[in-house]
Every structure is written in structure tokens, then in C-alpha cells.
N, C-alpha and C. Protein backbone atom coordinates (compact mmCIF):
# COMPACT_ATOMS: atom_id res chain seq x y z
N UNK A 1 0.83 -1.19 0.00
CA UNK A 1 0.00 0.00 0.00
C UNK A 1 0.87 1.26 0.00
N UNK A 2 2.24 1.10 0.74
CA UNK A 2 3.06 2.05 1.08
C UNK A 2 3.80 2.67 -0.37
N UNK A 3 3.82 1.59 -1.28
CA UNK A 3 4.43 1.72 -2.44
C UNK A 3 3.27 2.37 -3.63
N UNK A 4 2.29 1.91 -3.61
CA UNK A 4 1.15 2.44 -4.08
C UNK A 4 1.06 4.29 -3.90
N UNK A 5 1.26 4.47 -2.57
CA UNK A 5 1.00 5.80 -2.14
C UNK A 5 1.77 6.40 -3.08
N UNK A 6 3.34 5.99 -2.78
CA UNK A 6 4.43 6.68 -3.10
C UNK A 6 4.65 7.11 -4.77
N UNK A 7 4.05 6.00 -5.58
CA UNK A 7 4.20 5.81 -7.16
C UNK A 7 2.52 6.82 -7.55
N UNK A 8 1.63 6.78 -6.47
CA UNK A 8 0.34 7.92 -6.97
C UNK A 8 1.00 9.35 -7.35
N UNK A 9 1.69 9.43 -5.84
CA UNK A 9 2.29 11.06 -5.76
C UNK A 9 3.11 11.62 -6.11
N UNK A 10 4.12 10.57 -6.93
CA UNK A 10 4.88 11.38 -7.91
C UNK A 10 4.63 11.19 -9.11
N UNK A 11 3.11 10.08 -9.59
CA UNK A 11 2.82 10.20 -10.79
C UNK A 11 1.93 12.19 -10.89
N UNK A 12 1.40 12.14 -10.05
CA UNK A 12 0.71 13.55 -9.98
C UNK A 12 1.90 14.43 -9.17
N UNK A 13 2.52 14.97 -9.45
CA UNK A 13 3.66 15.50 -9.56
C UNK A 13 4.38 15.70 -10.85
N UNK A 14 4.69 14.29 -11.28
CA UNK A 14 5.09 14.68 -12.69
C UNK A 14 3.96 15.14 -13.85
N UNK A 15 2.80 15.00 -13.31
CA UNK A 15 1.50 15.28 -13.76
C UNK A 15 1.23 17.10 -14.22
N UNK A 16 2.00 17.67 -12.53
CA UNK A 16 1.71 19.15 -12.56
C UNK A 16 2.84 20.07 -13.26
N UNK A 17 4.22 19.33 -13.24
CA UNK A 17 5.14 19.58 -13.78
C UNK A 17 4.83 19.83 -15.07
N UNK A 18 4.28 18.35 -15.57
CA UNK A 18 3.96 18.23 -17.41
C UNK A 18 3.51 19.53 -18.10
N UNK A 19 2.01 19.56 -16.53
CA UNK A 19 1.02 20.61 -17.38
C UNK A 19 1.81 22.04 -17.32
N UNK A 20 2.32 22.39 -16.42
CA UNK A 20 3.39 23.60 -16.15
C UNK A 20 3.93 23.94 -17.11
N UNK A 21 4.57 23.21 -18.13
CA UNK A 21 5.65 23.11 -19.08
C UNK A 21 4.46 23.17 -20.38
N UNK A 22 3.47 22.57 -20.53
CA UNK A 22 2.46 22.70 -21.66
C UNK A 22 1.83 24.33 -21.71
N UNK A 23 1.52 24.24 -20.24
CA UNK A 23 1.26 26.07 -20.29
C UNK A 23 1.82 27.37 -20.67
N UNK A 24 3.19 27.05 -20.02
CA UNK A 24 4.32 27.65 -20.63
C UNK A 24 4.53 27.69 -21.62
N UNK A 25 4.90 26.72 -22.43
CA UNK A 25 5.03 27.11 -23.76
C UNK A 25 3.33 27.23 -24.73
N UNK A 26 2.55 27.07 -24.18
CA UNK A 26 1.35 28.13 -25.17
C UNK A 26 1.24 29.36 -24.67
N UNK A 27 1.84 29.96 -23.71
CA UNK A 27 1.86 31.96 -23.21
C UNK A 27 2.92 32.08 -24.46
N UNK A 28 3.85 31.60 -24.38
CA UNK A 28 4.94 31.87 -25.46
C UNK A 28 4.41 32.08 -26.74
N UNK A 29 4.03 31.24 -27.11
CA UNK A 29 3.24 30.93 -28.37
C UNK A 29 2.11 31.85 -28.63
N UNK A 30 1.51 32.30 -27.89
CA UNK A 30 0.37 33.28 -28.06
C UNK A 30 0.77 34.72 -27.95
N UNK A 31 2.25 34.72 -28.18
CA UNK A 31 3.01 36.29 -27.75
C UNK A 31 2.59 37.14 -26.76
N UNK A 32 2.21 36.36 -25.29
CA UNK A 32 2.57 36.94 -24.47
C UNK A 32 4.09 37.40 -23.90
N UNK A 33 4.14 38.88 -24.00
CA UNK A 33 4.82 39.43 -22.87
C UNK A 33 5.09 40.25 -22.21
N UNK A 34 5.72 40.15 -21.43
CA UNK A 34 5.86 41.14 -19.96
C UNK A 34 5.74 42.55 -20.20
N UNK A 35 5.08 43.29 -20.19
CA UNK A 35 4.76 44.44 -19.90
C UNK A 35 5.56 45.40 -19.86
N UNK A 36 6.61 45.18 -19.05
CA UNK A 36 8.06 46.19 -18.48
C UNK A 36 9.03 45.15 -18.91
N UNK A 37 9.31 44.48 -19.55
CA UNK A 37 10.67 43.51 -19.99
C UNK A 37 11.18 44.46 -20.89
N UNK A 38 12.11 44.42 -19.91
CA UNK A 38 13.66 45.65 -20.90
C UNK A 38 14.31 44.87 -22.03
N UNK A 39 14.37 43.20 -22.07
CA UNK A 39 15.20 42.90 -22.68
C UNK A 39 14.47 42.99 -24.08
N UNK A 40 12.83 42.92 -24.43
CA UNK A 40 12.41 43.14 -26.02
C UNK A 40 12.66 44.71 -26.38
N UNK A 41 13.25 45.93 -25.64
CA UNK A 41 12.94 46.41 -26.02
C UNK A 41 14.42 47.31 -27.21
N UNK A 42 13.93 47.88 -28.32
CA UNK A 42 15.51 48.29 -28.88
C UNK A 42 15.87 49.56 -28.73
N UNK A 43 14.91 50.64 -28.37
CA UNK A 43 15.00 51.65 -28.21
C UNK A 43 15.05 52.07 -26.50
N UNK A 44 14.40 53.03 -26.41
CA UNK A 44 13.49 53.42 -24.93
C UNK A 44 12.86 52.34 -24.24
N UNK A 45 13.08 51.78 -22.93
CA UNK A 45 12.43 50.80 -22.66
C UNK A 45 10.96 51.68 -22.17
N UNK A 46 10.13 50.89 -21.45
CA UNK A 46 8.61 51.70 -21.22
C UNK A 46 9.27 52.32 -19.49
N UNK A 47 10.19 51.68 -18.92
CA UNK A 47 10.40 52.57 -17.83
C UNK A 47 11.08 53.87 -18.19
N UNK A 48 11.65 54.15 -18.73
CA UNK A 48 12.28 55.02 -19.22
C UNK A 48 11.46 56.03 -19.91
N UNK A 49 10.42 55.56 -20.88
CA UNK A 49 9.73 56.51 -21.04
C UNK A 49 8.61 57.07 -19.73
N UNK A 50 8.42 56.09 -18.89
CA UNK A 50 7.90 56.93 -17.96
C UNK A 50 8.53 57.90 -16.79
N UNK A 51 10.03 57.78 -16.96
CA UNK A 51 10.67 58.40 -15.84
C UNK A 51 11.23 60.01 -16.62
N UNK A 52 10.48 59.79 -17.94
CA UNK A 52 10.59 61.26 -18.90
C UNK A 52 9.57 61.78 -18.87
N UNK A 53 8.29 61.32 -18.00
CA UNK A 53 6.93 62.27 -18.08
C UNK A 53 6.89 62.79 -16.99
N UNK A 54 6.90 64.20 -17.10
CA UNK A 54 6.19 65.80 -15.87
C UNK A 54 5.17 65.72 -15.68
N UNK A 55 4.78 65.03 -14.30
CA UNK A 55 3.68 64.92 -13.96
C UNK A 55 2.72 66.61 -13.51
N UNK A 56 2.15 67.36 -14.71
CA UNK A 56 1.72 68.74 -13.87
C UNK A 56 0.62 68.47 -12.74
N UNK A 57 1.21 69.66 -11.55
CA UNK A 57 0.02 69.67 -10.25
C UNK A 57 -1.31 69.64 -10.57
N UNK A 58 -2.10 68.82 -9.65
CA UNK A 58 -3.51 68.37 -10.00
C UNK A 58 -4.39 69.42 -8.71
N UNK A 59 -5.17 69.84 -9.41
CA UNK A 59 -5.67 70.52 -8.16
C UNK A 59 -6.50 70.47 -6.64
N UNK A 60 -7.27 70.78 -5.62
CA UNK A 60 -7.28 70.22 -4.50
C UNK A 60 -6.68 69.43 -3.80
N UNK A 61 -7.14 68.81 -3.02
CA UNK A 61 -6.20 68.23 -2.13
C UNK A 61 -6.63 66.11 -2.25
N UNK A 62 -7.22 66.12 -2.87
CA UNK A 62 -7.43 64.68 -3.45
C UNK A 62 -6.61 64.86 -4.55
N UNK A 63 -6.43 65.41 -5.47
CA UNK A 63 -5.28 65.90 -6.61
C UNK A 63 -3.69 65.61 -5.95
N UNK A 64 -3.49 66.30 -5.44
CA UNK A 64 -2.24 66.63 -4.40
C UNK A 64 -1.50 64.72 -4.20
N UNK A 65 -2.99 64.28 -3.24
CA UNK A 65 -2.28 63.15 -3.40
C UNK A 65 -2.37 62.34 -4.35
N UNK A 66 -3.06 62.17 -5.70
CA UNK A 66 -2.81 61.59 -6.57
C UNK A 66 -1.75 61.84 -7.54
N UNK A 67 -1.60 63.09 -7.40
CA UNK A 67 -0.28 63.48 -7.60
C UNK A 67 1.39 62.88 -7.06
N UNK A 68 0.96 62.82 -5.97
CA UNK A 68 2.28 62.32 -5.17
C UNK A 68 2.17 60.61 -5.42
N UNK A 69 0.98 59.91 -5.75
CA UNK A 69 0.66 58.09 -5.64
C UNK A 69 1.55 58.32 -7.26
N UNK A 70 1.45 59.27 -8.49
CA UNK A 70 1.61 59.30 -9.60
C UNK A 70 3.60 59.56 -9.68
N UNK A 71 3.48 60.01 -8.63
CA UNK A 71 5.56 60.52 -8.63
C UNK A 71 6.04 59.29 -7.97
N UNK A 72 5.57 58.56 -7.44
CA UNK A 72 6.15 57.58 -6.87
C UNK A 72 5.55 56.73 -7.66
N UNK A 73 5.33 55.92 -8.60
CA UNK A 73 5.10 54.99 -9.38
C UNK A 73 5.49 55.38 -10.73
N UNK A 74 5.71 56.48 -10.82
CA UNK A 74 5.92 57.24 -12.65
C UNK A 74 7.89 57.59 -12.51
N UNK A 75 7.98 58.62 -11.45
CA UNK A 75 9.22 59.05 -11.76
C UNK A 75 9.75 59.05 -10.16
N UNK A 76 9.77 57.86 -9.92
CA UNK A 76 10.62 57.38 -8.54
C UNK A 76 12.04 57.89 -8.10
N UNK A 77 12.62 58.49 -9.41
CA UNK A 77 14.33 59.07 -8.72
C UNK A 77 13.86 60.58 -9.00
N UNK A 78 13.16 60.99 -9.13
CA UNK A 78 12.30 62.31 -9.31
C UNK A 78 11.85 63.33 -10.49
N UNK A 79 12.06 64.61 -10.72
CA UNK A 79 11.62 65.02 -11.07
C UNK A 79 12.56 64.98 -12.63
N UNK A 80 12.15 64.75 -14.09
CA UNK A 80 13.19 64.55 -14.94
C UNK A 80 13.50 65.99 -15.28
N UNK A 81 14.67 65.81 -15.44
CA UNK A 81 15.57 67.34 -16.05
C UNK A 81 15.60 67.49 -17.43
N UNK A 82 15.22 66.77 -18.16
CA UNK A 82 14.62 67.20 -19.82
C UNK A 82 13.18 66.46 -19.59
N UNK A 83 11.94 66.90 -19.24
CA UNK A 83 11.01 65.50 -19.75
C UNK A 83 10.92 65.71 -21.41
N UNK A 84 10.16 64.31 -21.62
CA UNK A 84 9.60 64.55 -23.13
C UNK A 84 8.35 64.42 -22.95
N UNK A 85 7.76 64.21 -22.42
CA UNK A 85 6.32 64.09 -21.88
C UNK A 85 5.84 64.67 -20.82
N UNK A 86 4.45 65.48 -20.79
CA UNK A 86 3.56 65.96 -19.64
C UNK A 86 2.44 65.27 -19.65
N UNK A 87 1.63 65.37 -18.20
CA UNK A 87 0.46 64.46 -17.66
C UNK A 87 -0.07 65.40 -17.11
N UNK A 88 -1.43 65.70 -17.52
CA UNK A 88 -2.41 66.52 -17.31
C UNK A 88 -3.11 65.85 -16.27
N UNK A 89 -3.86 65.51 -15.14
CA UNK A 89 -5.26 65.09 -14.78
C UNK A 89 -6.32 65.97 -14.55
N UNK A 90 -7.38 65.40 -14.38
CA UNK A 90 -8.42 66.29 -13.95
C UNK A 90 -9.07 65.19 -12.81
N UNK A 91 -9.46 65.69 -12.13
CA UNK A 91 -10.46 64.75 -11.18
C UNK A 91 -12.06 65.23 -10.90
N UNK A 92 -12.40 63.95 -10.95
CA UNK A 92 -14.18 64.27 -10.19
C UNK A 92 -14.29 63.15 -9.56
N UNK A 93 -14.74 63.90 -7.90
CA UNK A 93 -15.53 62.83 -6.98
C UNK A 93 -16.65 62.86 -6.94
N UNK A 94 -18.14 61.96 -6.24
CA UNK A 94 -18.68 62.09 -6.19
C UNK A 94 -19.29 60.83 -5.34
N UNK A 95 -20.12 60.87 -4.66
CA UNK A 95 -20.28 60.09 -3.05
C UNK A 95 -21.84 59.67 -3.10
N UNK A 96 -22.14 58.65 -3.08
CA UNK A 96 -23.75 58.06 -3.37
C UNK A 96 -23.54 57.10 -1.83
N UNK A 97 -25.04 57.33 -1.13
CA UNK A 97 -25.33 56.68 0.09
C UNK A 97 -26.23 55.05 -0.55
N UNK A 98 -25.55 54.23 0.05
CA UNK A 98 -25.82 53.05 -0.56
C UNK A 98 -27.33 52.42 0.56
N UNK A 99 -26.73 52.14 1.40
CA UNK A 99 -27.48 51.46 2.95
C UNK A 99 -28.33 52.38 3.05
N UNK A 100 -29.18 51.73 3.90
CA UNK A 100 -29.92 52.74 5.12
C UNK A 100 -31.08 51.69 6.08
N UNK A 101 -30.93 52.14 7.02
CA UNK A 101 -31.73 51.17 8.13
C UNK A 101 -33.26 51.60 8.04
N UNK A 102 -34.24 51.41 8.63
CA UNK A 102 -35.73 51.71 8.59
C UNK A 102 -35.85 53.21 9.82
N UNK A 103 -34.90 54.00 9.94
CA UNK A 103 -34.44 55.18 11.24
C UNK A 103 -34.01 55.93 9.95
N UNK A 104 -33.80 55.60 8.63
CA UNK A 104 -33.38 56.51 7.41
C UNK A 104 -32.11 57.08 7.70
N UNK A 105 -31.12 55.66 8.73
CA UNK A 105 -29.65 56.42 9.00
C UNK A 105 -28.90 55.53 7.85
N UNK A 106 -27.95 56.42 7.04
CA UNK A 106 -27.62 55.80 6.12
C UNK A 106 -26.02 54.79 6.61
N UNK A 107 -25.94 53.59 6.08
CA UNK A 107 -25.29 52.84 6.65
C UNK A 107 -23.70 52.70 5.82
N UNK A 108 -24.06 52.95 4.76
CA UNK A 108 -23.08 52.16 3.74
C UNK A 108 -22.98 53.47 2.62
N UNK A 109 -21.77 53.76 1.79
CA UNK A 109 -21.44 55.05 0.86
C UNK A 109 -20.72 54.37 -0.53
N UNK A 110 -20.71 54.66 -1.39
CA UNK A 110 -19.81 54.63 -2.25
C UNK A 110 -18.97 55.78 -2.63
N UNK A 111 -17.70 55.89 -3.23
CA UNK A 111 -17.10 56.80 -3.33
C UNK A 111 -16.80 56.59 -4.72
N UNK A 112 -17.09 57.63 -5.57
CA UNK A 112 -16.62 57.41 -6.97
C UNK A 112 -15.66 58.22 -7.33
N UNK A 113 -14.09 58.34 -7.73
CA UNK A 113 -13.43 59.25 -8.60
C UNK A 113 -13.17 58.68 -9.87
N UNK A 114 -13.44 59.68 -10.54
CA UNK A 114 -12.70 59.54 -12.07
C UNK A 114 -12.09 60.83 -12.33
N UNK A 115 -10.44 60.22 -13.16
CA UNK A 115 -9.50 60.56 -13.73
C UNK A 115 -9.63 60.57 -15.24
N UNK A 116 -9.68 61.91 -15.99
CA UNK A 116 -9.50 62.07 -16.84
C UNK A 116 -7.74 62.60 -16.71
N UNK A 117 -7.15 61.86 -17.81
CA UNK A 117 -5.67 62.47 -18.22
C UNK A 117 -5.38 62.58 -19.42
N UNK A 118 -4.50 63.01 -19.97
CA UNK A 118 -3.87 63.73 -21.04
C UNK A 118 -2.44 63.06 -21.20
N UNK A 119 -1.81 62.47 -21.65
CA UNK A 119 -0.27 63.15 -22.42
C UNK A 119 -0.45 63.10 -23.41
N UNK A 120 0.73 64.12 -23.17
CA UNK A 120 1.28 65.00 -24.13
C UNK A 120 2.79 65.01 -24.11
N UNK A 121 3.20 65.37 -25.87
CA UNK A 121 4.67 64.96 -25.90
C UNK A 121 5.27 66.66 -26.23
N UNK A 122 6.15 67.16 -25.59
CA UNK A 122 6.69 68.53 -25.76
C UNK A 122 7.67 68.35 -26.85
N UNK A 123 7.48 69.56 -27.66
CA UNK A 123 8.66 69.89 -28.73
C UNK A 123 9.22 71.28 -28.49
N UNK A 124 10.37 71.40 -28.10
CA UNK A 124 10.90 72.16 -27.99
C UNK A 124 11.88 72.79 -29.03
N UNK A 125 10.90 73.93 -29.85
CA UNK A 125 11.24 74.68 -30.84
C UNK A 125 11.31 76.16 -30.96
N UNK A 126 12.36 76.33 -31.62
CA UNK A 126 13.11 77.98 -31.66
C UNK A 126 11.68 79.06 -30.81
N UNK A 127 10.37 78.58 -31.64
CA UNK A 127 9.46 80.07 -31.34
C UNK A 127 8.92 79.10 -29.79
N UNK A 128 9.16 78.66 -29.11
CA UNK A 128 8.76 78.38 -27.67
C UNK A 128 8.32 76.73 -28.08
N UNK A 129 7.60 76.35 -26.30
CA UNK A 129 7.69 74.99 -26.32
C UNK A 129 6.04 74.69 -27.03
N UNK A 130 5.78 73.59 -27.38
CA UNK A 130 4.61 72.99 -28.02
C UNK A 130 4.18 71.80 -27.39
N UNK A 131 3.19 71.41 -27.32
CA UNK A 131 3.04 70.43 -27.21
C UNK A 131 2.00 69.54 -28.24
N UNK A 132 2.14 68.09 -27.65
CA UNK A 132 1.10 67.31 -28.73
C UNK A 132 0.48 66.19 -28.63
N UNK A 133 -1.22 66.26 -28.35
CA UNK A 133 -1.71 65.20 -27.33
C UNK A 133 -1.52 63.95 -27.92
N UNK A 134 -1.01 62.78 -27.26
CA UNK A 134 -0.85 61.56 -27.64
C UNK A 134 -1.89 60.64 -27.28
N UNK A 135 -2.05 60.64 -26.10
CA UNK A 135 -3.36 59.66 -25.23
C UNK A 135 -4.02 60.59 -24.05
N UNK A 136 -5.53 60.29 -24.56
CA UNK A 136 -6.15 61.15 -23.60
C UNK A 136 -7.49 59.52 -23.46
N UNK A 137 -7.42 59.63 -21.87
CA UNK A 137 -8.07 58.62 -21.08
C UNK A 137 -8.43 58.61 -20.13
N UNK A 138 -9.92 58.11 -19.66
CA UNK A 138 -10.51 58.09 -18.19
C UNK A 138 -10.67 57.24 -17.58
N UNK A 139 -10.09 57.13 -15.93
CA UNK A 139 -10.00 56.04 -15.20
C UNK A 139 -10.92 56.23 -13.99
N UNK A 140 -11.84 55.53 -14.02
CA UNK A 140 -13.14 55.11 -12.65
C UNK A 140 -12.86 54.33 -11.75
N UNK A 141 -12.59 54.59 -10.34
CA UNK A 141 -12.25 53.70 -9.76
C UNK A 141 -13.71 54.00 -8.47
N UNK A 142 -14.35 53.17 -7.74
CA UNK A 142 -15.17 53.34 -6.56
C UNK A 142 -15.05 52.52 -5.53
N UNK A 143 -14.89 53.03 -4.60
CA UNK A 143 -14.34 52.55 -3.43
C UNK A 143 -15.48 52.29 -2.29
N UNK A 144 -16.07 51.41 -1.79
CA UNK A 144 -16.89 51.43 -0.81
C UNK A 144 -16.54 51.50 0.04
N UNK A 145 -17.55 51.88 1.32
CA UNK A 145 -17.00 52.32 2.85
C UNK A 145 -18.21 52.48 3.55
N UNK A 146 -17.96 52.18 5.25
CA UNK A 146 -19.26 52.23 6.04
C UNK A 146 -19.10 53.62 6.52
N UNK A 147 -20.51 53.70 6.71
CA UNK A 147 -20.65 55.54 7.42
C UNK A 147 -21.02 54.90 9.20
N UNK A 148 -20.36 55.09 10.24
CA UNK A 148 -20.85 54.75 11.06
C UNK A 148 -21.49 56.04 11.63
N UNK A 149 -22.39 56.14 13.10
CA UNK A 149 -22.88 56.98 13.80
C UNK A 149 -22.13 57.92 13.89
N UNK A 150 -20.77 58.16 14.31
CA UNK A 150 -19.78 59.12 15.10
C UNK A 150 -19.23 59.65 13.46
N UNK A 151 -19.21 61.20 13.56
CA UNK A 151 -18.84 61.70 12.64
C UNK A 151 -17.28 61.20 12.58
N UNK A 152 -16.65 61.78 13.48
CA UNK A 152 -15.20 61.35 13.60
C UNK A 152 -14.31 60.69 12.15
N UNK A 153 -15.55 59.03 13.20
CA UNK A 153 -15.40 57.50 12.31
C UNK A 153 -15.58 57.65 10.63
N UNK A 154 -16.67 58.44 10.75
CA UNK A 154 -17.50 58.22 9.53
C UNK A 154 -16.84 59.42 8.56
N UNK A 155 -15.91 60.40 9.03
CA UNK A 155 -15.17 61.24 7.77
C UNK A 155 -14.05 60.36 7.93
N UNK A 156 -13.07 59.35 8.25
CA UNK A 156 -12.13 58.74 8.63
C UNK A 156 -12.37 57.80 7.63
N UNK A 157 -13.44 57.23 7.97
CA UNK A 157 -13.52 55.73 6.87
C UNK A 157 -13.94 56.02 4.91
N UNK A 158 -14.28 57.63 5.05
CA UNK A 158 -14.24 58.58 3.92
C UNK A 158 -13.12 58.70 3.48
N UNK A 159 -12.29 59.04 4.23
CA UNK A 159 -10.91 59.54 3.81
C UNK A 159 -9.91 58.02 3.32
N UNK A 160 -10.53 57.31 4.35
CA UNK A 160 -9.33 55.65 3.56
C UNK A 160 -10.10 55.16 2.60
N UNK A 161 -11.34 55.81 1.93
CA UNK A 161 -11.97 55.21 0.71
C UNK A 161 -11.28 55.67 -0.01
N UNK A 162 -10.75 57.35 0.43
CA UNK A 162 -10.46 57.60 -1.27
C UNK A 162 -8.95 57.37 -1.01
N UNK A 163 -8.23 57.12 0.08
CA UNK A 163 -7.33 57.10 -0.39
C UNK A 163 -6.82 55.41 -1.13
N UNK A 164 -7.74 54.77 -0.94
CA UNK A 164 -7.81 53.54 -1.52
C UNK A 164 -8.34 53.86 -3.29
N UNK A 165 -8.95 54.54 -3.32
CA UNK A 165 -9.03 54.89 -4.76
C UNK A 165 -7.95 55.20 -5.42
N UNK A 166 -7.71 56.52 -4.67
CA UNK A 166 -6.66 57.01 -5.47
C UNK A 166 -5.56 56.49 -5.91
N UNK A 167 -4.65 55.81 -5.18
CA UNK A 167 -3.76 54.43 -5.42
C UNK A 167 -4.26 53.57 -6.35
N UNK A 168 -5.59 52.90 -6.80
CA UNK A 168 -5.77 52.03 -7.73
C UNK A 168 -5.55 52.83 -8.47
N UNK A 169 -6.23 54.43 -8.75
CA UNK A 169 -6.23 55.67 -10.08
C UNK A 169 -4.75 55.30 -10.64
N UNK A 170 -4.17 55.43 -9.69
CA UNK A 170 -2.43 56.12 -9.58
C UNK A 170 -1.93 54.63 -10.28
N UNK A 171 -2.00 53.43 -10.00
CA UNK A 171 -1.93 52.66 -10.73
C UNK A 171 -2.68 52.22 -12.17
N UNK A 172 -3.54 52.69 -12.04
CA UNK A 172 -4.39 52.15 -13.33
C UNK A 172 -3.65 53.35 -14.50
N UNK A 173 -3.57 54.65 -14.31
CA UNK A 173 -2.39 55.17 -15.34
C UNK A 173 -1.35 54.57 -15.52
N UNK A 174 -0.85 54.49 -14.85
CA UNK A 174 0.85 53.47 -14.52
C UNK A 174 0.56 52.59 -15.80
N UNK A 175 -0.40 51.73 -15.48
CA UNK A 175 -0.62 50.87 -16.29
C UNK A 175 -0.78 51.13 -17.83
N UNK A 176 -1.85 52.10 -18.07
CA UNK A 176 -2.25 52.26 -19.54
C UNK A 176 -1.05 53.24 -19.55
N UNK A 177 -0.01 53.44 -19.62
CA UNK A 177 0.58 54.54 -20.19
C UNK A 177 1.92 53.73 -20.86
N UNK A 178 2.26 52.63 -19.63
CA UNK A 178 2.91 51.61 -20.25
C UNK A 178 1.86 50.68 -21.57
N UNK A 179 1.57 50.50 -21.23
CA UNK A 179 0.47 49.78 -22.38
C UNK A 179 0.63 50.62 -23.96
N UNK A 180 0.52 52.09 -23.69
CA UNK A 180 0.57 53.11 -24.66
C UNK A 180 1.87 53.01 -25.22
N UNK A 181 3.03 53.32 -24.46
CA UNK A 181 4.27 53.11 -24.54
C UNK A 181 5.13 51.88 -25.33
N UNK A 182 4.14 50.63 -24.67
CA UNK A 182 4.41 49.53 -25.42
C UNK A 182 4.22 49.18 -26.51
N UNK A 183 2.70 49.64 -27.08
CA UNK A 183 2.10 49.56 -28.49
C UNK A 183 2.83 50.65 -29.62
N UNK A 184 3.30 51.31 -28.71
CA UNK A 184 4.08 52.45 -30.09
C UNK A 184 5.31 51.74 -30.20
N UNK A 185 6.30 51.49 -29.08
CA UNK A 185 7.48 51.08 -29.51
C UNK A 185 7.33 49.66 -30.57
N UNK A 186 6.50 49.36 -31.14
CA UNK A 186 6.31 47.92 -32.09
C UNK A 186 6.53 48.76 -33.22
């Protein structure tokens, strides 16, 4: 029986291995790849083009920090000293009461922001600088959150909605800009 066990579990083993290796090579085959892999690339890799985009100030103070989620995921050694690219955003929030008990106290909120952005690629020519929109795109992200009784609580658990938004926002550009980046360099 002991031998039985032993010859099951490394037949299913070499089982998961097999399929591992079958999977693998159909991602290959279907030209998947990596997103940020420096080694396909011959020019500019896509980090590089993002550590050349000026992120311009976004306004209020939900701006501010999407601004700052956008410098730390875009241009991490900081601010570039030639960019070739600027990033416009715009933001809109907007807050819908979801819950409510039979006392008409509302229980539950959603938080909606959307990001509209812009780049744009600068040319810097004799009669001043220019620019020239490349990708303009809007990102929705909504964040749910409980409203409890105590105001306190209930602007607190407001404030980690959006800042939970804003971070997906701040990533979801990240993302399509590489995406953008990637489809041109082909």
C-alpha cells in the first residue's frame, strides 16, 4: 500500500510539472509578454519613457495626493531634467449613500473618482515649447466604505476610501501609459 501511495504522488507531480511546461510554452506561443521587460525592447524601454513624463500639479487636495501616488510609481528618482512628456489630470468625486436602516440612518457610501488624463509629448522649438496630445483617457475607480454613527469615524472611513481609490487611479495610469508606450514602440 506504502508503495502504491508513493508511485500515486509522484505520478501527480510529474502530472503538474507536465502541465506547467504545456502552459508555458502556449503563453509563449500566443506572444505573451511582460509588460516592463527591458530585454524586447531596442530603443526606450517603457520605464524610461515613464521616468521622462512631468507629472503637472492636480488641483485640490485629493489631486495633491494623486499626484504624489503618480511621482512615486511614474518618476521614482524624481523630477526629470529634460522631460519629453507631460500628464495633465483632472479629477471628479462624487459620493452616493448606498445602505440605510428603517431610522433613514444611512449605513453604507460609495465613493466614486474619475480621472480624466492627457499626455502629451513637448517639442521644444526655436518660437517656444509645443506640445502634442498623444493619449487622452478616463479612469473610474469606486471605493466602498461604512458611514458609522460618530462623525469622527464616519469622515475617517471617507478619507481611507479615497485614499484607496486614489492608489488604484495612480496605478491604473501606470498601467495604460505603459500599455501606450508599449504599443508604439512595435
Amino acid at each position: 500500500m506504502l508503495l502504491f501511495r508513493y508511485q500515486f504522488y509522484n505520478a501527480r507531480e510529474l502530472f503538474f510539472v507536465a502541465l506547467f511546461l504545456v502552459m508555458s510554452s502556449l503563453l509563449v506561443a500566443c506572444g505573451y509578454a511582460p509588460l516592463y521587460d527591458q530585454r524586447l525592447s531596442t530603443g526606450l524601454t517603457i520605464k524610461k519613457h515613464l521616468e521622462l513624463i512631468q507629472i503637472q500639479p492636480i488641483k485640490d487636495r485629493a489631486g495633491q495626493h494623486l499626484r504624489n501616488n503618480l511621482l512615486v510609481r511614474i518618476n521614482p528618482k524624481g523630477k526629470p531634467a529634460s522631460p519629453l512628456y507631460t500628464l495633465n489630470v483632472n479629477l471628479e468625486e462624487s459620493s452616493t449613500n448606498l445602505g440605510a436602516k428603517k431610522s433613514a440612518v444611512v449605513t453604507r457610501g460609495n465613493l466614486r473618482i474619475s480621472a480624466t488624463f492627457t499626455l502629451s509629448k513637448v517639442a521644444n522649438l526655436t518660437t517656444g515649447i509645443k506640445t502634442k496630445k498623444l493619449l487622452t483617457a478616463t479612469v473610474i475607480s469606486i471605493s466602498s466604505y461604512d458611514i458609522p454613527q460618530a462623525q469622527y469615524t464616519a469622515l475617517s472611513a471617507l478619507k481611507d476610501a479615497q485614499t484607496r481609490a486614489l492608489k488604484e487611479i495612480a496605478d491604473n495610469i501606470r498601467t495604460r501609459l505603459g500599455i501606450y508606450f508599449r504599443q508604439d514602440s512595435k
